[in-house]
C-alpha atoms as a PDB file:
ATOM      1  CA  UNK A   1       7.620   1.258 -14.015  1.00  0.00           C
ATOM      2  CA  UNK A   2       6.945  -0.018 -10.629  1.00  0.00           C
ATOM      3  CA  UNK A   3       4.024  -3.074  -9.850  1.00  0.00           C
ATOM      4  CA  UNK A   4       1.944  -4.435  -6.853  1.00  0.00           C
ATOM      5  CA  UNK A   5       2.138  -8.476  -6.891  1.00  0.00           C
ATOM      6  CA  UNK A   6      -1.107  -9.523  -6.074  1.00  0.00           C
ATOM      7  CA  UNK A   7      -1.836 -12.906  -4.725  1.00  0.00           C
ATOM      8  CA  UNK A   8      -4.914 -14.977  -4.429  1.00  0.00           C
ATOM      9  CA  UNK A   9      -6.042 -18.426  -3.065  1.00  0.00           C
ATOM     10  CA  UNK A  10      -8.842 -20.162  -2.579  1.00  0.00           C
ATOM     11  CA  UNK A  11     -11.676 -21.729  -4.218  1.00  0.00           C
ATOM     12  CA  UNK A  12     -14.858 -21.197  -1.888  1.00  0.00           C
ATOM     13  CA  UNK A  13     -15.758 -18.512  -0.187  1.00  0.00           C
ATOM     14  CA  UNK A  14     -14.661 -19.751   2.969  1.00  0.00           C
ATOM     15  CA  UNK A  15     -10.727 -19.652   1.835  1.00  0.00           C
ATOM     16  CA  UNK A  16     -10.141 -17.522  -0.465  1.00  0.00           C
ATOM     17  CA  UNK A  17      -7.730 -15.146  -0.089  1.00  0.00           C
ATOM     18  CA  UNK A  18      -6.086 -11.945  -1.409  1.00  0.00           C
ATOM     19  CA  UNK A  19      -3.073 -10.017  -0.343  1.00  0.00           C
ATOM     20  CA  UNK A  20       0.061  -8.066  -2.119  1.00  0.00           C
ATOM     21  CA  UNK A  21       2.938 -10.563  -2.256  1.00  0.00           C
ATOM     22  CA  UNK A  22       5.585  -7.597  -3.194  1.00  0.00           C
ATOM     23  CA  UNK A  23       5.113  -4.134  -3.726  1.00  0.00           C
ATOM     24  CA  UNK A  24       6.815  -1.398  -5.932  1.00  0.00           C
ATOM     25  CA  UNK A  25       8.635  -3.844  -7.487  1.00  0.00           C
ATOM     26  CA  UNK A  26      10.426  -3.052 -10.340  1.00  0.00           C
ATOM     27  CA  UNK A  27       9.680  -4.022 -13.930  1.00  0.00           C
ATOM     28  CA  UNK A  28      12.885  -5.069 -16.197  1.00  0.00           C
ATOM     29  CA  UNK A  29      11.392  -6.580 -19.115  1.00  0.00           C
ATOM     30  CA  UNK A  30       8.020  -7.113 -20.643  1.00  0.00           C
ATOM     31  CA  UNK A  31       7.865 -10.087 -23.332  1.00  0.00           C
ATOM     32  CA  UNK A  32       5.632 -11.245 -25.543  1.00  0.00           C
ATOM     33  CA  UNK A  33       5.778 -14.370 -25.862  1.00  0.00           C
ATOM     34  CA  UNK A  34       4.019 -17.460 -28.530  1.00  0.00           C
ATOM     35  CA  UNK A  35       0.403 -18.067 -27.161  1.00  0.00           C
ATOM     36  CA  UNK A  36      -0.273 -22.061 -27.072  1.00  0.00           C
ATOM     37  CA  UNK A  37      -3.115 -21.949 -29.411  1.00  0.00           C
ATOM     38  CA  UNK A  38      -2.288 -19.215 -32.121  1.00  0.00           C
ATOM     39  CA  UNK A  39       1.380 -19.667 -32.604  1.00  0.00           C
ATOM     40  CA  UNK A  40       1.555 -16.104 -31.557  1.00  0.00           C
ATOM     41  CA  UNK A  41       0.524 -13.518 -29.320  1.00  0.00           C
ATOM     42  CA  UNK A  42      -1.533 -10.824 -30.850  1.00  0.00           C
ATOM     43  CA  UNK A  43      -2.473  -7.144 -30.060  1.00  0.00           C
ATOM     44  CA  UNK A  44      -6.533  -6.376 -30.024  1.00  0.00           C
ATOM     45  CA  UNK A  45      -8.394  -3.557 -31.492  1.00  0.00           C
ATOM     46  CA  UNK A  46      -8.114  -2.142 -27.537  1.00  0.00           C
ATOM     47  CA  UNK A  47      -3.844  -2.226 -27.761  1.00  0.00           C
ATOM     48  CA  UNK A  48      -3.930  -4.843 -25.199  1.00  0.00           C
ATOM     49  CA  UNK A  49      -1.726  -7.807 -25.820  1.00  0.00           C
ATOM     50  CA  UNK A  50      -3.323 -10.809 -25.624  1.00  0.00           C
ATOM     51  CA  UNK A  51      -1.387 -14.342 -25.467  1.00  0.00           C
ATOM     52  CA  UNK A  52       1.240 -15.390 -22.393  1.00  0.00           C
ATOM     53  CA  UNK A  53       3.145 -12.391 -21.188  1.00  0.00           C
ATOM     54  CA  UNK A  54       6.538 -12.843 -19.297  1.00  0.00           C
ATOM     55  CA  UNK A  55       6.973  -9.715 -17.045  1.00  0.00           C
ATOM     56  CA  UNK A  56      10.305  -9.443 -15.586  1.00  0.00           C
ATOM     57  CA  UNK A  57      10.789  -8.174 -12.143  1.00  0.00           C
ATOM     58  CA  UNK A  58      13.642  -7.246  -9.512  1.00  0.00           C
ATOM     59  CA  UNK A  59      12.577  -8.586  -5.936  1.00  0.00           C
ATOM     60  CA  UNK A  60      14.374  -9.032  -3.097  1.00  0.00           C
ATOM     61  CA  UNK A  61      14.365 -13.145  -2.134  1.00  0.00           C
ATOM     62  CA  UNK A  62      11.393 -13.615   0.153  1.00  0.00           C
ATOM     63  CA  UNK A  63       9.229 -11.923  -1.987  1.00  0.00           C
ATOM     64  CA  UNK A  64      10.548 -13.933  -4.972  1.00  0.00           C
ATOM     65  CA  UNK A  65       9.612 -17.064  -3.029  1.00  0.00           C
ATOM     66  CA  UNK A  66       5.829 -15.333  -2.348  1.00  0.00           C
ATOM     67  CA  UNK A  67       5.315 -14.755  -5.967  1.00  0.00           C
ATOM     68  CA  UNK A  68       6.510 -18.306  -7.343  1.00  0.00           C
ATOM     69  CA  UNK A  69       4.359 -19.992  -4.366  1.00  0.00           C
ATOM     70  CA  UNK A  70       1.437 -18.357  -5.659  1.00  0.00           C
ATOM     71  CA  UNK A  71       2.218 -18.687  -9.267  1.00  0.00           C
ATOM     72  CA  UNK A  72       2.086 -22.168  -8.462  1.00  0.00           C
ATOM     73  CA  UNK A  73      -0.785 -22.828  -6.433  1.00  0.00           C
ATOM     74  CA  UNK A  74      -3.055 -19.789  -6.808  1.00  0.00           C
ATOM     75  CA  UNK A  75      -3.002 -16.962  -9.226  1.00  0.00           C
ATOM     76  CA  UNK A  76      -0.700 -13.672  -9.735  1.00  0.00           C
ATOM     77  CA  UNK A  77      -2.294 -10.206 -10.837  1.00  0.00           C
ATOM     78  CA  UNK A  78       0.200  -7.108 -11.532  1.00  0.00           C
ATOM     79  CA  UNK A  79      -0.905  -3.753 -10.702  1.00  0.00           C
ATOM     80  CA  UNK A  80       0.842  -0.664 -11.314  1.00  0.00           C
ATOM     81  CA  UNK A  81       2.263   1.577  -8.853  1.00  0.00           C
ATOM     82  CA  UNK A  82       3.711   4.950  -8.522  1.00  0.00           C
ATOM     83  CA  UNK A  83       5.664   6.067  -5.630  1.00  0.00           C
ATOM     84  CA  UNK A  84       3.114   7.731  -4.294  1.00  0.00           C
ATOM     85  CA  UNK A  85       0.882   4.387  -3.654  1.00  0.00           C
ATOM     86  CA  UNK A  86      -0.459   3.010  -0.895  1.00  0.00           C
ATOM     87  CA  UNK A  87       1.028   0.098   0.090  1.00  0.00           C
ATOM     88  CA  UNK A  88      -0.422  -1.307   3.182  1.00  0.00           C
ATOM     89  CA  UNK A  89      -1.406  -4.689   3.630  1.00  0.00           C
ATOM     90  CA  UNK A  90      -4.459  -6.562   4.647  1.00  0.00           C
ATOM     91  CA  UNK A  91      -6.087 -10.724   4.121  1.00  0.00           C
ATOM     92  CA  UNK A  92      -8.793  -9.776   1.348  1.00  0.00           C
ATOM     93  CA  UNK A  93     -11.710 -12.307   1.299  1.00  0.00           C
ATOM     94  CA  UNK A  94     -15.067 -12.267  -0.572  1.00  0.00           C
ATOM     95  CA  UNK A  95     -16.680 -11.831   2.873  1.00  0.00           C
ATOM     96  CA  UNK A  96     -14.789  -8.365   3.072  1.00  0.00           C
ATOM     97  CA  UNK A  97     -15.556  -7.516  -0.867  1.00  0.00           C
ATOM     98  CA  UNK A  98     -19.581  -8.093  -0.143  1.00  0.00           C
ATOM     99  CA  UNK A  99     -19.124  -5.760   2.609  1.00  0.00           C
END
């Protein structure tokens, strides 16, 4: 499988931002790992694993250093992608979502 590495900032609407820090990038592994409160990560009555998640991917280096600056400071969102997906970019804020 292939994923879109979304990336947002902000905390008012004034700076926030969203943008795709990689695209198409290309999924190795997908862990589950032991959630902090349970012990364990556990699978709903949906099939969705719930709990931390380490998803593996193979970037080239700037985008490496894109998705570990906003692992750190804002927050990372995986979408998937085929190879057919659009991959443009474009500086998402809520004033463009309200639209």
């Amino acid at each position: 499988d292939r994923v879109g590495v979304v990336a947002t900032y902000g905390v008012y609407p004034d700076t926030d931002h969203t943008n795709f820090a990689a695209n198409r990038a290309l999924v190795l592994a997908v862990t589950s790992l032991a959630g902090p409160a349970s012990g364990e990560s556990q699978v709903n009555n949906a099939g969705v694993v719930t709990g931390n998640i380490q998803v593996r991917l193979a970037l080239p280096s700037l985008s490496v250093e894109k998705v570990v600056h906003a692992s750190e400071v804002g927050k990372v969102w995986l979408a998937r992608q085929n190879k057919d997906a659009e991959v443009s970019r474009r500086d998402i804020t809520s004033a463009d979502v309200l639209k």
